[in-house]
C-alpha atoms as a PDB file:
ATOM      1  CA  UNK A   1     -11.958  34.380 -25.861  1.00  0.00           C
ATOM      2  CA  UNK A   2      -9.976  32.204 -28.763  1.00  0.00           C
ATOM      3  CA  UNK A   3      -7.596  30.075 -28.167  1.00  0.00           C
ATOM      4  CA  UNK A   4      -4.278  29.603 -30.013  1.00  0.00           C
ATOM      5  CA  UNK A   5      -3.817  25.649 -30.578  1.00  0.00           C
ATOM      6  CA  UNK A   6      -0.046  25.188 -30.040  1.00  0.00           C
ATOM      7  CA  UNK A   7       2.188  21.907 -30.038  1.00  0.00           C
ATOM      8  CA  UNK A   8       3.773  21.393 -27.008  1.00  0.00           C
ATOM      9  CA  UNK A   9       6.853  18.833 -27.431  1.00  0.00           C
ATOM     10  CA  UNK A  10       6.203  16.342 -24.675  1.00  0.00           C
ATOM     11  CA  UNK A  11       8.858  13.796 -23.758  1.00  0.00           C
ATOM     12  CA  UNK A  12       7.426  10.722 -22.508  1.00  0.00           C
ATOM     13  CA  UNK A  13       8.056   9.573 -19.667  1.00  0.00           C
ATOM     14  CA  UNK A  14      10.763   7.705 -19.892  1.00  0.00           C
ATOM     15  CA  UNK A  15      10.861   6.235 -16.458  1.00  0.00           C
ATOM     16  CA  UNK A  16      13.361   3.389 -15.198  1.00  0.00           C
ATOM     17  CA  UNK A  17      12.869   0.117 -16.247  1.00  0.00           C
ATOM     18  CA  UNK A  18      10.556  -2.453 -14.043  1.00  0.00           C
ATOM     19  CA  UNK A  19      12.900  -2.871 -10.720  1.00  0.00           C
ATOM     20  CA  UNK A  20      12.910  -6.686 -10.063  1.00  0.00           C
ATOM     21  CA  UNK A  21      12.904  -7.140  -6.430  1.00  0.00           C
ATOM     22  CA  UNK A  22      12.648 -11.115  -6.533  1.00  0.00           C
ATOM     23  CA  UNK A  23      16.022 -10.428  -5.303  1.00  0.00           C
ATOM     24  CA  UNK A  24      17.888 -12.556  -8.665  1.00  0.00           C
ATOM     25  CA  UNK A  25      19.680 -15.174  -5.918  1.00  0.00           C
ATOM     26  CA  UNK A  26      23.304 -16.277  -6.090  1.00  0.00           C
ATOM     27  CA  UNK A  27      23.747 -18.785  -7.861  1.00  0.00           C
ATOM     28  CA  UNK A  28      24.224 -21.406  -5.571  1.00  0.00           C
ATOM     29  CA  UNK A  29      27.819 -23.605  -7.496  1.00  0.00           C
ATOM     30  CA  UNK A  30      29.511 -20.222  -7.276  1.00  0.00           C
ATOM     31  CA  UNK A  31      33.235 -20.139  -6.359  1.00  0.00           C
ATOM     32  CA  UNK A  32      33.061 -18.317  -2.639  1.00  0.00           C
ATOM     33  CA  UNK A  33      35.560 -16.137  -4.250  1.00  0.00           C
ATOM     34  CA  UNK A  34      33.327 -15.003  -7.200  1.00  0.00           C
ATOM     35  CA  UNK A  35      30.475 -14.727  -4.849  1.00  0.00           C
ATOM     36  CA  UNK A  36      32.021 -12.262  -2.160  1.00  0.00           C
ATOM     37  CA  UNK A  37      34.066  -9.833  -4.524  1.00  0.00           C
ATOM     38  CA  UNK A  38      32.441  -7.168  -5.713  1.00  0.00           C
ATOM     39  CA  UNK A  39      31.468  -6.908  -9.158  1.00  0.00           C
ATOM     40  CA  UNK A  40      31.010  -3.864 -11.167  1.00  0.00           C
ATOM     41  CA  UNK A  41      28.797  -4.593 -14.322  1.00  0.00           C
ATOM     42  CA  UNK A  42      29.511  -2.492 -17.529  1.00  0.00           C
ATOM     43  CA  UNK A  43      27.509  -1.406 -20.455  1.00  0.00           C
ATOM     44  CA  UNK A  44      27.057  -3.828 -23.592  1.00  0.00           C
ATOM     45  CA  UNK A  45      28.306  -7.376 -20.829  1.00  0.00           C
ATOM     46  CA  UNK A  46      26.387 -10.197 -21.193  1.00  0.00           C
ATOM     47  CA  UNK A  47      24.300 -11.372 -18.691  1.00  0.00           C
ATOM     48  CA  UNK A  48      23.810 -15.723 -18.181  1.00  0.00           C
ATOM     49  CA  UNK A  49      21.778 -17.988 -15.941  1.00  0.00           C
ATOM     50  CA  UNK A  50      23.489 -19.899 -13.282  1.00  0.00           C
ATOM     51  CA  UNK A  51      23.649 -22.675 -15.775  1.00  0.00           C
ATOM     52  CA  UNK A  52      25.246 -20.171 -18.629  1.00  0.00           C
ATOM     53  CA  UNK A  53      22.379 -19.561 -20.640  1.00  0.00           C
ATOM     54  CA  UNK A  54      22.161 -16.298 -22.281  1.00  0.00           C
ATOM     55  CA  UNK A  55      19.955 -13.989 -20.094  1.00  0.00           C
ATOM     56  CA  UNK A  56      20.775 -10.962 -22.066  1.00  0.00           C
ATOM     57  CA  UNK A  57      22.727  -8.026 -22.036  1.00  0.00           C
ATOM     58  CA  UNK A  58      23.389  -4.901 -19.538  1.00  0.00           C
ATOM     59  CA  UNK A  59      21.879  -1.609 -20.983  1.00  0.00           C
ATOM     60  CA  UNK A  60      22.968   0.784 -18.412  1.00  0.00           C
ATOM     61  CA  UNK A  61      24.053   1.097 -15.019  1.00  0.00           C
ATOM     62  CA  UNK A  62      23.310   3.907 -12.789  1.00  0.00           C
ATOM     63  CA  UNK A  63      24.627   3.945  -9.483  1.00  0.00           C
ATOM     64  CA  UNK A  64      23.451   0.600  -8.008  1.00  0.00           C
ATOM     65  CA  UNK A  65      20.854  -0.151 -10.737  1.00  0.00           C
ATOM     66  CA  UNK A  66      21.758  -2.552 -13.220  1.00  0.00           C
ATOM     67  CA  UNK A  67      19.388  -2.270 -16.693  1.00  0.00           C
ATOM     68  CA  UNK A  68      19.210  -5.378 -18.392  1.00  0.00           C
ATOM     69  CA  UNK A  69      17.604  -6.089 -21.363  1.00  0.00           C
ATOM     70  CA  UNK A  70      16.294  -9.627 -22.458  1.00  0.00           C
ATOM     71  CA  UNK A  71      15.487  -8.012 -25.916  1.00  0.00           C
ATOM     72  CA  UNK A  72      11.733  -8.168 -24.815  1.00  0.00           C
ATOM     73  CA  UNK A  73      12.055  -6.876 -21.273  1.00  0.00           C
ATOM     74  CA  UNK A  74      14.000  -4.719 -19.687  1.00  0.00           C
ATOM     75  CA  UNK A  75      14.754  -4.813 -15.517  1.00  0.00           C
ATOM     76  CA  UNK A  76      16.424  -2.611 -13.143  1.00  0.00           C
ATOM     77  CA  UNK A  77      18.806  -4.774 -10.910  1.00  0.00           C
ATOM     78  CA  UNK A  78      20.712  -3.795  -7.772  1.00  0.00           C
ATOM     79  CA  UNK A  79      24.702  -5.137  -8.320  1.00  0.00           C
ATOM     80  CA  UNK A  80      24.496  -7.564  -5.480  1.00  0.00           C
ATOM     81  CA  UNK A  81      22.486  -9.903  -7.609  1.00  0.00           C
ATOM     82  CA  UNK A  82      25.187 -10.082 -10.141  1.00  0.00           C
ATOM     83  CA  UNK A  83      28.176 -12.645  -9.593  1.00  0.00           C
ATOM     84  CA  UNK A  84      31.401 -13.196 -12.217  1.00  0.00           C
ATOM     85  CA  UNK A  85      31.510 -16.785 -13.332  1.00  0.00           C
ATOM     86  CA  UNK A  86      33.358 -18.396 -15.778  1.00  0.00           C
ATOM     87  CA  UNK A  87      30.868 -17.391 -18.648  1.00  0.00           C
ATOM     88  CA  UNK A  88      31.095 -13.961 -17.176  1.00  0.00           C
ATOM     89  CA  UNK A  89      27.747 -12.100 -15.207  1.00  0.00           C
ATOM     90  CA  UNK A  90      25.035 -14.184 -13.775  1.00  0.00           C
ATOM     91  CA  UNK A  91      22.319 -13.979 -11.515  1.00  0.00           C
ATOM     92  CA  UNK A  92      19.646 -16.864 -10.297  1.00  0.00           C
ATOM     93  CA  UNK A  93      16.895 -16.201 -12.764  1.00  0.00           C
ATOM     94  CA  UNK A  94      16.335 -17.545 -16.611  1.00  0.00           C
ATOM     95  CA  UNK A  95      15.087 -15.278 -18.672  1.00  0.00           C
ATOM     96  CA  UNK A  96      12.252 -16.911 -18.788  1.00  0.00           C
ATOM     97  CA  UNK A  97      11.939 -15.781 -15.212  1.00  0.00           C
ATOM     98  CA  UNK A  98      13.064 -12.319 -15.332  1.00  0.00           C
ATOM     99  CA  UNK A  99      10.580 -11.826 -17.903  1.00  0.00           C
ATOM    100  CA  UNK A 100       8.010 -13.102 -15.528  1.00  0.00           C
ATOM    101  CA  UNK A 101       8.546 -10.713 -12.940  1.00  0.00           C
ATOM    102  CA  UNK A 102       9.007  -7.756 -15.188  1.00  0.00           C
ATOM    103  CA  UNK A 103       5.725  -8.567 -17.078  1.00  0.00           C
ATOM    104  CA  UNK A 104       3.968  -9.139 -13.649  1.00  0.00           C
ATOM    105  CA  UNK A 105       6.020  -5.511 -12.241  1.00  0.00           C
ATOM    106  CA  UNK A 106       4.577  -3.844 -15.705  1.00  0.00           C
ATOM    107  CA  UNK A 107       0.769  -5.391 -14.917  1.00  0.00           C
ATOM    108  CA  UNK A 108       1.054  -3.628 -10.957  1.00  0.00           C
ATOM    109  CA  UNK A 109       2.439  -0.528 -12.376  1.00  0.00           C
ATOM    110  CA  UNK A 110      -0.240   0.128 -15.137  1.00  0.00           C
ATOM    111  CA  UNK A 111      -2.687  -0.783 -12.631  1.00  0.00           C
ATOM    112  CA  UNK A 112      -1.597   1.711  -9.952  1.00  0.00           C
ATOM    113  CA  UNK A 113      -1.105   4.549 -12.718  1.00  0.00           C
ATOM    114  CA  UNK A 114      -4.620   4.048 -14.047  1.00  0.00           C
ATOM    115  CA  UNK A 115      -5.921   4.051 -10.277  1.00  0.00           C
ATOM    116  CA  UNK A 116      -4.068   7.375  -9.648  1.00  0.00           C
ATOM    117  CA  UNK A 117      -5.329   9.147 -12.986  1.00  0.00           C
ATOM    118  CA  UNK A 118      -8.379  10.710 -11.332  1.00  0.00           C
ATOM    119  CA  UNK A 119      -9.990  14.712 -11.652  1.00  0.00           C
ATOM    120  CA  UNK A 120      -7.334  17.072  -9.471  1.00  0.00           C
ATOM    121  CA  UNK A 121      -4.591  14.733  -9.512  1.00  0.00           C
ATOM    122  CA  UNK A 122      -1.297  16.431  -9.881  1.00  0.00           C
ATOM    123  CA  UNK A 123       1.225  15.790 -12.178  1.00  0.00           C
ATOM    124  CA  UNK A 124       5.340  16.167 -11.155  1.00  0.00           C
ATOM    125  CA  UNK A 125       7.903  16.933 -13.943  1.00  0.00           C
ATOM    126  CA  UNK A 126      10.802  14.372 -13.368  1.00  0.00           C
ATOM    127  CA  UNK A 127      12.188  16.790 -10.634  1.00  0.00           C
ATOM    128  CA  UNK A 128       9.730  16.910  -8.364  1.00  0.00           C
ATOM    129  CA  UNK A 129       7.712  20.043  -9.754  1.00  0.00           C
ATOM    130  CA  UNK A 130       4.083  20.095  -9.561  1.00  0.00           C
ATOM    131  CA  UNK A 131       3.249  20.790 -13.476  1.00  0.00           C
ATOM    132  CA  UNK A 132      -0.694  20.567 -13.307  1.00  0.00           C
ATOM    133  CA  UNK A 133      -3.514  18.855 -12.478  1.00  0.00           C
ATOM    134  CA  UNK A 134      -5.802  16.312 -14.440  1.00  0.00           C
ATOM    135  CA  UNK A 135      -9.061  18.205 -15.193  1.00  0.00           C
ATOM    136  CA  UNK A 136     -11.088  15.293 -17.517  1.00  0.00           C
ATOM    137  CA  UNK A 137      -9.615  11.751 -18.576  1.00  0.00           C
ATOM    138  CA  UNK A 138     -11.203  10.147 -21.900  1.00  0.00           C
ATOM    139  CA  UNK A 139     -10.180   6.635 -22.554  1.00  0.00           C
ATOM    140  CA  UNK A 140      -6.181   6.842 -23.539  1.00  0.00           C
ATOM    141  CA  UNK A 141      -6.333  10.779 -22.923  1.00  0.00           C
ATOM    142  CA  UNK A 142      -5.564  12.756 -20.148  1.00  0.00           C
ATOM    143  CA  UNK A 143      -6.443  16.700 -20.292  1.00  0.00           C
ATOM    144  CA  UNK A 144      -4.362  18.738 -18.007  1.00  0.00           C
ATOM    145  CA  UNK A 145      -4.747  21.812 -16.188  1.00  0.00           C
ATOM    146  CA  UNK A 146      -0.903  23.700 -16.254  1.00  0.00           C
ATOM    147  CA  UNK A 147      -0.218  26.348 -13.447  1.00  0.00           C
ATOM    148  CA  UNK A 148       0.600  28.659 -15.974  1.00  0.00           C
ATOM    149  CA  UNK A 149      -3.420  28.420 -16.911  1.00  0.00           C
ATOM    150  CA  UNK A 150      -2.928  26.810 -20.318  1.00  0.00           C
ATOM    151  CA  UNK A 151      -4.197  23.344 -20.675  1.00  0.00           C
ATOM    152  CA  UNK A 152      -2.724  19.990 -22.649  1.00  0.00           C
ATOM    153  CA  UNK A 153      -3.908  17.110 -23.871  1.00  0.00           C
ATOM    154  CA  UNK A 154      -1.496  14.033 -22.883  1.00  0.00           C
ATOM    155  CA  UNK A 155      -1.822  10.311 -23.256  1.00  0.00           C
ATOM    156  CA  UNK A 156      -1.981   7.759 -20.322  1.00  0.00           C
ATOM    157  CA  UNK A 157       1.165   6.705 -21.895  1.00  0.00           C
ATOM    158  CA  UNK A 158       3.302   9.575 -20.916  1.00  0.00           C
ATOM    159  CA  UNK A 159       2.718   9.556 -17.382  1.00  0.00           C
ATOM    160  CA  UNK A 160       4.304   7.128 -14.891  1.00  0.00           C
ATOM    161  CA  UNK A 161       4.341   6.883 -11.198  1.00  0.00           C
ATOM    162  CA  UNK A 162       7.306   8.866  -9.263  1.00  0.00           C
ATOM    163  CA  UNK A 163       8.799   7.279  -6.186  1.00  0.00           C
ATOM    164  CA  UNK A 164       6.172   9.005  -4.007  1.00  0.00           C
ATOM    165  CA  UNK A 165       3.485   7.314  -6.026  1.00  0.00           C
ATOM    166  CA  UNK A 166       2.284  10.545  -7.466  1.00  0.00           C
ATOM    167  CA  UNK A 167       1.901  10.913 -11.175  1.00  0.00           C
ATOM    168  CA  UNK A 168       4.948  12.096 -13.441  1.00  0.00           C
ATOM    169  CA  UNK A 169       5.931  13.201 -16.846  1.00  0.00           C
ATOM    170  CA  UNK A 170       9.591  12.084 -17.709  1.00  0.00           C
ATOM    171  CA  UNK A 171      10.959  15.622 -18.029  1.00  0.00           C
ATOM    172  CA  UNK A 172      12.224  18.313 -16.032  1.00  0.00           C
ATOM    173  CA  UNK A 173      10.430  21.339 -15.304  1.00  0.00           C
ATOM    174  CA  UNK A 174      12.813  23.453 -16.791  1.00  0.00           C
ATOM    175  CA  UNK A 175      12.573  21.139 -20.232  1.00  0.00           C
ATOM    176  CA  UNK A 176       8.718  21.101 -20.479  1.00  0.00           C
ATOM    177  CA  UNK A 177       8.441  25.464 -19.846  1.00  0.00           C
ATOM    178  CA  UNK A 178      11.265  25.129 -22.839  1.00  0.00           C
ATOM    179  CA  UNK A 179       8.868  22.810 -25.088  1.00  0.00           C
ATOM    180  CA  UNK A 180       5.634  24.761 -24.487  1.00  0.00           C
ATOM    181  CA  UNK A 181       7.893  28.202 -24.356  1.00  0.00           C
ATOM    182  CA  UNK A 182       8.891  27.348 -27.604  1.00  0.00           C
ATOM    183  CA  UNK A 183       6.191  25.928 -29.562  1.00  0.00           C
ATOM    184  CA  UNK A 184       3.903  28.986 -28.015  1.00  0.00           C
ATOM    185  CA  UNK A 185       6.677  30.854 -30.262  1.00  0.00           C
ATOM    186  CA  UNK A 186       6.472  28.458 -33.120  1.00  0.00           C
ATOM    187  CA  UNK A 187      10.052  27.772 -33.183  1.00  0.00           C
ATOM    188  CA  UNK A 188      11.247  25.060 -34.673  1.00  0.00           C
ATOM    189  CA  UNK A 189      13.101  23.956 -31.410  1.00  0.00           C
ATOM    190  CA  UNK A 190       9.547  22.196 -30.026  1.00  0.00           C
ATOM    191  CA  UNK A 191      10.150  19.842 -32.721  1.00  0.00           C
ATOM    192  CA  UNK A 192      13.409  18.837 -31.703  1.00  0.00           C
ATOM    193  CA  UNK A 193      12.679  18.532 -27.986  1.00  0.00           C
ATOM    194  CA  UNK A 194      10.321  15.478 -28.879  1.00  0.00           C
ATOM    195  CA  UNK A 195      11.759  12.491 -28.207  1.00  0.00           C
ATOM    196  CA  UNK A 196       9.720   8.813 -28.399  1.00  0.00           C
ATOM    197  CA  UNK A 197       6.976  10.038 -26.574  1.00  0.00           C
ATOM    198  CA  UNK A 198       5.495  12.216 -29.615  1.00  0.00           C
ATOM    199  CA  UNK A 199       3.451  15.767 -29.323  1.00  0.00           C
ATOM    200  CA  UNK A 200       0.640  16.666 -26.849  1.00  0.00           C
ATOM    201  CA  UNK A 201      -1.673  18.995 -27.642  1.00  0.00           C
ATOM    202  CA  UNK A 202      -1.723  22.592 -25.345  1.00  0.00           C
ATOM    203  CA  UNK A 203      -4.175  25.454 -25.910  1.00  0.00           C
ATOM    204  CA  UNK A 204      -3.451  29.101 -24.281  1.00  0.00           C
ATOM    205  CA  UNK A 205      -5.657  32.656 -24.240  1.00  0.00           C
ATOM    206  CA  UNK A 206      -4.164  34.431 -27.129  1.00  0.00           C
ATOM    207  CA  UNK A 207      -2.408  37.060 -26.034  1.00  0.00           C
ATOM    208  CA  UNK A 208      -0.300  35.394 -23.245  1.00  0.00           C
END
């Protein structure tokens, strides 16, 4: 039977930021006072060193996950690693050192990901629903089997590793029947469901 090539609008996955667990220590010439109150980071603050050099600057905070970006890495930090000084937010690393770890946390992550990319692998949307399974994986490419029986072609690039270490696409369930609802339809909302992650490819029966 043909097959009707669609465009599927696939979001990549747009998962958090390396989490740098090298616990960023306090710096140790903070005022007891600064050290113990609690401080509450806000979008767009600069973030120093514990001798005042520019670090970089916080990107978002969600819950107790601090984003900051060095302007060439970007790492998820919990608020206790953040003290007010003078200068205003620090933590114990350079960024010469939070780079580090978020290069080596990168270099683990890809690693695990490509280990977990394997024939009958399933892949979770962002909430936790199974979307497919990986049926063939050619260099970058990664086809996938949907449970609705259609199949698309995604790059290693849009999947990530959830918290359970299974592979994920960064989008809901609900957004990725939308994308391949719509572009099955050919209307023009696929398009605007992409985001950075560009278009996969997704082939159905014709007829369904």
């Amino acid at each position: 039977m043909k097959k009707t090539l669609i465009t599927a609008a696939i979001a990549a996955a747009a998962f958090a930021p390396a989490a740098v667990m090298a616990q960023a220590a306090t710096p140790a010439a903070a005022p007891a006072a600064s050290a113990t109150a609690a401080v509450n980071p806000t979008t767009g603050a600069k973030v120093f060193d514990a001798t005042g050099a520019d670090v970089g600057t916080v990107e978002a905070v969600q819950g107790d996950i601090v984003t900051v970006s060095t302007g060439t890495a970007r790492a998820g930090l919990p608020k206790n690693a953040f003290v007010m000084r003078d200068k205003g937010l620090t933590i114990g690393m350079t960024k010469a050192e939070l780079e580090s770890a978020v290069n080596g946390a990168k270099a683990e992550n890809t690693a695990a990901k490509d280990a977990a990319i394997v024939a009958d692998a399933p892949i979770k949307s962002s909430d936790g629903v199974v979307l497919g399974t990986v049926s063939k994986v050619e260099g970058d490419n990664v086809t996938v089997a949907l449970s609705g029986g259609a199949s698309a072609a995604l790059k290693k690039s849009y999947l990530g590793l959830g918290a359970d270490g299974s592979l994920a696409l960064g989008m809901t369930a609900a957004d990725f029947a939308k994308a391949t609802q719509s572009a099955a339809a050919g209307q023009p909302g696929a398009d605007a469901a992409a985001t950075a992650g560009g278009a996969a490819a997704a082939t159905t029966p014709e007829g369904q």
